[in-house]
Protein backbone atom coordinates (compact mmCIF):
# COMPACT_ATOMS: atom_id res chain seq x y z
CA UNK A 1 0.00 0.00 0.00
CA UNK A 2 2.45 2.44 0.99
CA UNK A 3 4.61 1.72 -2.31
CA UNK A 4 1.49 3.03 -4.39
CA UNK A 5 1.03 5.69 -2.48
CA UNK A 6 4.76 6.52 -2.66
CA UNK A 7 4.73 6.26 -6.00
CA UNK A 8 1.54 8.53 -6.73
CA UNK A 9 3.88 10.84 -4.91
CA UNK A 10 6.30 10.75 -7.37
CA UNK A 11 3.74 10.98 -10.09
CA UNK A 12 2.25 14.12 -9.12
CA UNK A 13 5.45 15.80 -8.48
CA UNK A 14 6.53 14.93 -12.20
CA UNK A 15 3.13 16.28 -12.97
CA UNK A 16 3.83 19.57 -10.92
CA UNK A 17 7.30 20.20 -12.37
CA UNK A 18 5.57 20.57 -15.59
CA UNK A 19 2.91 23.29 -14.13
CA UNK A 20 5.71 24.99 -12.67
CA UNK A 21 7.27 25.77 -15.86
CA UNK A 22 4.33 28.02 -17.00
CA UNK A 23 3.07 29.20 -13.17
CA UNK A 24 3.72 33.20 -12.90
CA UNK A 25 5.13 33.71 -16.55
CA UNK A 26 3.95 35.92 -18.91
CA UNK A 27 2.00 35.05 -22.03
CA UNK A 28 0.07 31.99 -20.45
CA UNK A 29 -3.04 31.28 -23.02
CA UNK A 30 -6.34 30.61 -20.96
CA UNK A 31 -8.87 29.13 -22.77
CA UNK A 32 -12.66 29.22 -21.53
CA UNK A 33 -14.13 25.61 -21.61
CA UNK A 34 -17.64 25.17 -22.35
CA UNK A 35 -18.52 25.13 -18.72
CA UNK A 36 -17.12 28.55 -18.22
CA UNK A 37 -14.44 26.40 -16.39
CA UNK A 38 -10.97 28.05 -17.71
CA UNK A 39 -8.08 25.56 -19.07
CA UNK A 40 -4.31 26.56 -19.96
CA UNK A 41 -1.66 24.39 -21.94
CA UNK A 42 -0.39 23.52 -18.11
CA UNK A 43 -3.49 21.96 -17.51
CA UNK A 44 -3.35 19.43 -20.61
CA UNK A 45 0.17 19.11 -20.39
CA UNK A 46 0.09 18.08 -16.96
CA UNK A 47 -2.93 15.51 -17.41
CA UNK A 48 -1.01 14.21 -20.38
CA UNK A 49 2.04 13.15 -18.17
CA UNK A 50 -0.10 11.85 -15.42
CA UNK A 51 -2.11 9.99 -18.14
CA UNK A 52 0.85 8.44 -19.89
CA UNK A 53 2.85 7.59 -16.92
CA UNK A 54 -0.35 5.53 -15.65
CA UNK A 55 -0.80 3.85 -18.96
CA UNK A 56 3.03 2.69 -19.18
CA UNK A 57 2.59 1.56 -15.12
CA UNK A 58 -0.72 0.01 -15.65
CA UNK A 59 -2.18 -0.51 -18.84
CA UNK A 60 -4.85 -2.16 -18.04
CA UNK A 61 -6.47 0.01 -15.44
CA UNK A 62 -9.30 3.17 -16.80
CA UNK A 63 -7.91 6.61 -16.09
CA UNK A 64 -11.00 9.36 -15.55
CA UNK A 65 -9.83 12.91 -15.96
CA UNK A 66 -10.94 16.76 -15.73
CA UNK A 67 -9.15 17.55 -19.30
CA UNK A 68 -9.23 14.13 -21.28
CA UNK A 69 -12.35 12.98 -19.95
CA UNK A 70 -12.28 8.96 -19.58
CA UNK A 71 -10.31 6.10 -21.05
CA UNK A 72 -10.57 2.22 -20.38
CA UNK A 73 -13.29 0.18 -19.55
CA UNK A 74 -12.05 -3.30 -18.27
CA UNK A 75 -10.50 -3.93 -15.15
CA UNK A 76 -12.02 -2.95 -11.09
CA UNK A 77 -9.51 0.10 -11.20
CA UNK A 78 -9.89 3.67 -11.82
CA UNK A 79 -7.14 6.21 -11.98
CA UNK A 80 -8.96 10.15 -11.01
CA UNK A 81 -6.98 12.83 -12.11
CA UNK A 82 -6.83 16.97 -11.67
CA UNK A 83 -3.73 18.05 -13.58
CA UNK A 84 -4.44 21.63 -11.82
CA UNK A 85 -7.59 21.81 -8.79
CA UNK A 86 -7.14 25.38 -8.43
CA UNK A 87 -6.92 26.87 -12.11
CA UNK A 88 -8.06 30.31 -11.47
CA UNK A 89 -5.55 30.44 -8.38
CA UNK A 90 -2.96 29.43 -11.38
CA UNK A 91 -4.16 31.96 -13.74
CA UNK A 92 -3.36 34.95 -10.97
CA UNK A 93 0.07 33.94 -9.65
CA UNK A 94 -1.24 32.13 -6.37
CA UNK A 95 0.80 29.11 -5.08
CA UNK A 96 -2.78 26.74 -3.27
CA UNK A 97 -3.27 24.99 -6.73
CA UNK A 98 -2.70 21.28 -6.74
CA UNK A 99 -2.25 17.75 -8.62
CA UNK A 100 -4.67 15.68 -7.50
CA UNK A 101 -4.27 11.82 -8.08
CA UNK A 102 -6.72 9.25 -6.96
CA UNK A 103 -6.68 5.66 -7.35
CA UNK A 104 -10.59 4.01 -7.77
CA UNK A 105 -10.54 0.01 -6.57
CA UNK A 106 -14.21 -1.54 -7.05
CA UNK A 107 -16.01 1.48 -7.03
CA UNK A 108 -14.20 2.72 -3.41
CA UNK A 109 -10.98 5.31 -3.41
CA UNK A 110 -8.45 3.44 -1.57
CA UNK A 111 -5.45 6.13 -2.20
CA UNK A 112 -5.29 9.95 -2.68
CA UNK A 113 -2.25 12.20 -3.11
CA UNK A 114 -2.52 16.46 -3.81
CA UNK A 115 0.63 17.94 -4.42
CA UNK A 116 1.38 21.90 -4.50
CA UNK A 117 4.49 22.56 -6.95
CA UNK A 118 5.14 26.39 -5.62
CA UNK A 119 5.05 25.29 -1.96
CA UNK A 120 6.61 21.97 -2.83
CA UNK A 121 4.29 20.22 -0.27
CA UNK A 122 2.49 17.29 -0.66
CA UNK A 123 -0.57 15.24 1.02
CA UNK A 124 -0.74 11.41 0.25
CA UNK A 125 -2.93 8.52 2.16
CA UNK A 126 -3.65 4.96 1.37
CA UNK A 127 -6.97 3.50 3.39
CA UNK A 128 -5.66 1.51 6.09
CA UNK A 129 -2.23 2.92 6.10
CA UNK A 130 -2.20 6.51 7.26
CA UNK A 131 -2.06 10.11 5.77
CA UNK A 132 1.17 11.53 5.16
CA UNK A 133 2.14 15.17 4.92
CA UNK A 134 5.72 15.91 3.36
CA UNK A 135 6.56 12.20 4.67
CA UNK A 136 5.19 12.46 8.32
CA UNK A 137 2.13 11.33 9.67
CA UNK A 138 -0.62 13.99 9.94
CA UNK A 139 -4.14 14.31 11.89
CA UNK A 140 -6.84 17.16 12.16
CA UNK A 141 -7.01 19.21 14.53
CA UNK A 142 -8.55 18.38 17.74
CA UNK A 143 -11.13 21.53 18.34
CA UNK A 144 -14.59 20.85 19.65
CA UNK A 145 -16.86 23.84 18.94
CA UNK A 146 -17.90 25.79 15.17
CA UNK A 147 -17.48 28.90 17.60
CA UNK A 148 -13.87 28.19 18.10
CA UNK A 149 -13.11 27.40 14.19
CA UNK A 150 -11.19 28.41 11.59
CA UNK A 151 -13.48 27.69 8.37
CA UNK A 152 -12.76 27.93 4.68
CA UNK A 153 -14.31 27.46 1.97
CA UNK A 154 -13.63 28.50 -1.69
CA UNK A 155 -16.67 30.35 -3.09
CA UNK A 156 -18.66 32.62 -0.08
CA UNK A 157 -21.89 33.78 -2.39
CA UNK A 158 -21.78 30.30 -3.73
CA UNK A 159 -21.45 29.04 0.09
CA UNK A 160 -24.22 31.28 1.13
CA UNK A 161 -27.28 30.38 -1.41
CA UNK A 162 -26.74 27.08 -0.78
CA UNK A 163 -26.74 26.91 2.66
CA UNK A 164 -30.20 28.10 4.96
CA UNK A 165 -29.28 31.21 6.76
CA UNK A 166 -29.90 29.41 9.87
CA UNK A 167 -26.51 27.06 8.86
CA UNK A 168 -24.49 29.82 7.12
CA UNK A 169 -24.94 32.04 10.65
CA UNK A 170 -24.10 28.80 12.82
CA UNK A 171 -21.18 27.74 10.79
CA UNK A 172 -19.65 30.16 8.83
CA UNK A 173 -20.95 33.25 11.04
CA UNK A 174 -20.72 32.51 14.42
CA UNK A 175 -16.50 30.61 13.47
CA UNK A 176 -13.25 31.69 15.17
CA UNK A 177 -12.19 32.93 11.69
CA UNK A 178 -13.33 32.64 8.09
CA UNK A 179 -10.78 32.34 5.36
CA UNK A 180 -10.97 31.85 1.71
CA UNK A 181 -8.21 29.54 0.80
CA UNK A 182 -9.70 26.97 -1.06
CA UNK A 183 -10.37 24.17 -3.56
CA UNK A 184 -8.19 21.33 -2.74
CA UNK A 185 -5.87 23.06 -0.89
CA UNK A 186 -8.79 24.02 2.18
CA UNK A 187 -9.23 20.41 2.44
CA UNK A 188 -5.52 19.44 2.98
CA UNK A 189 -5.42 22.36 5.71
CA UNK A 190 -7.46 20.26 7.24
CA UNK A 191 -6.08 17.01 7.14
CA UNK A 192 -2.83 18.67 8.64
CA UNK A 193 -4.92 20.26 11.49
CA UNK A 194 -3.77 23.82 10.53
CA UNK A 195 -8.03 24.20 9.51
CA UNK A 196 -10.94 22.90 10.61
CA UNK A 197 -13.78 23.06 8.92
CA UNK A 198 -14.23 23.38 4.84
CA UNK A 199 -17.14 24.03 2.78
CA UNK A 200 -17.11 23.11 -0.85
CA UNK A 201 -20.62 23.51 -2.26
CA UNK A 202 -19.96 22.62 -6.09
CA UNK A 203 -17.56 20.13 -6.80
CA UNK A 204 -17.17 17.37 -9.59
CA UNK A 205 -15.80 13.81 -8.83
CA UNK A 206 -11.72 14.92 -9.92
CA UNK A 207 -12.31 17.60 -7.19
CA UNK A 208 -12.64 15.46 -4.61
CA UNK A 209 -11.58 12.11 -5.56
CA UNK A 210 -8.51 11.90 -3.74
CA UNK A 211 -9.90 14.39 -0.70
CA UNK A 212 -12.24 12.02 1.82
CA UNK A 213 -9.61 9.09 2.01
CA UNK A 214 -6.53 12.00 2.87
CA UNK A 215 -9.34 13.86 5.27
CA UNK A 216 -10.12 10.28 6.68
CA UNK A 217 -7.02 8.48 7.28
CA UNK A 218 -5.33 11.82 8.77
CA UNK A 219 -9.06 11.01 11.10
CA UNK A 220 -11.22 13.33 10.03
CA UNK A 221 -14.59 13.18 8.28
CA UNK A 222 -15.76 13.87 4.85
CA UNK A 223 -18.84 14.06 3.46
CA UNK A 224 -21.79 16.04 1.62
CA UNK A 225 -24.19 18.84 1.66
CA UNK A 226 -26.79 16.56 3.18
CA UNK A 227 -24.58 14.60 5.62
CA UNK A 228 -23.78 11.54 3.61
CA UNK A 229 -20.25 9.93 4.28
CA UNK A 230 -19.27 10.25 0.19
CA UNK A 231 -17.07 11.91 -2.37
CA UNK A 232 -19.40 10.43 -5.13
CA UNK A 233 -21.21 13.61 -4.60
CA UNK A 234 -21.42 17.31 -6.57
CA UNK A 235 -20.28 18.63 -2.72
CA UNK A 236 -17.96 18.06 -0.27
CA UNK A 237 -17.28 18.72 3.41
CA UNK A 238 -13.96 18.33 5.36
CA UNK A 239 -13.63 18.30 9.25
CA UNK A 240 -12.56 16.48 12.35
CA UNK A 241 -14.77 14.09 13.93
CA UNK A 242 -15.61 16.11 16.91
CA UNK A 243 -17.10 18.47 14.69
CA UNK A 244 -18.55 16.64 12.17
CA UNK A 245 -22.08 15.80 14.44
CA UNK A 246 -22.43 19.27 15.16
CA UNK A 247 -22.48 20.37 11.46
CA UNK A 248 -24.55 17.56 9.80
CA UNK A 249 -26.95 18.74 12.49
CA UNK A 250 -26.71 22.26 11.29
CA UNK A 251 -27.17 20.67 8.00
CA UNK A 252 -30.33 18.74 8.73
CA UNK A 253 -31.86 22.00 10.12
């Protein structure tokens, strides 16, 4: 277990060095996919690597991903990939994007890995086995009330027309501190236990493959809008378990 999840390591480093070389230069060309979603030539090139370093690895397996869509269709593995989770924090010069690798086994994710290239830091787990931050073991943090809290999340209007004003005072208001550093990197802030709480309201699958089995083995929680212990879902949720019963009751309400 722990030589896959080394090597996913590797992988998304190779994958970052190749980001790297267009991060913060002039004359990047952003193109506007049809979902309004924007995409640069660091995105493919990045996916492309990942993608071809899987396929040469194991051919056999299916390989989803944001840029390529899906490939494969034998086998009871799944490779997830994000070349960039974080593209507009790409576009304007800020270091929180990340590679995002997950590995799919019978319809469960049983490894995730999110590296940041400008911070050269990196988040890996494998279930069973432990959640790793830049090679040391990592948990969430340990604090008990929403009141006490630091809480992210990456979109606030989005945050706050999906939540009922009831939740958004009791968990966003009424928080120690409210910060907006987001997409995959919120999530890993929590699965070090330098965050506690993130709200991701509109996700897709390669947003948060690799996300609930990092938030989990580091012993957290992860799961959806309405409460349900999944990444399978267009939301996501990261906390610790204390919390975790106090906001899926917020939720419910």
């Amino acid at each position: 277990m722990n030589d896959l999840r080394e090597w996913m390591e590797e992988l998304a480093r190779g994958a970052g060095a190749i980001t790297l070389k267009y991060f913060n230069k002039p004359g990047l060309e952003i193109i506007t996919k049809s979902d309004a979603t924007p995409v640069t030539r660091a995105d493919r090139e990045s996916e492309e690597y990942l993608r071809g370093r899987i396929r040469t690895q194991f051919p056999n397996d299916k390989i989803l991903g944001e840029e390529f869509g899906e490939e494969g269709t034998d086998g009871a593995r799944r490779w997830i990939l994000d070349p960039i989770d974080g593209t507009k924090s790409f576009i304007h010069g800020v270091p929180l994007y990340g590679v995002m690798v997950a590995l799919e086994e019978s319809g469960s994710i049983t490894h995730g890995c999110v590296y940041f290239p400008p911070l050269n830091e990196i988040v890996s787990a494998a279930r069973s086995h432990g959640c790793y931050w830049n090679g040391e073991r990592c948990q969430v943090s340990e604090t008990a009330r929403v009141q006490d809290s630091l809480v992210l999340t990456t979109n606030f209007p989005r945050l706050e027309s999906t939540l009922t004003p009831k939740a958004f005072e009791r968990l966003v208001k009424n928080a120690k501190a409210v910060r907006g550093w987001g997409d995959c990197y919120g999530h890993c802030l929590v699965a070090t236990g330098r965050a506690d709480l993130m709200l991701d309201p509109k996700v897709a699958l390669w947003d948060t493959a690799p996300l609930g089995v990092i938030v989990e083995e580091a012993g957290g929680r992860a799961f959806d809008f309405s409460g349900e212990d999944t990444v399978y879902s267009p939301s996501l949720i990261s906390t610790n378990s204390i919390l975790a019963a106090e906001i899926k009751e917020q939720l419910r309400a």
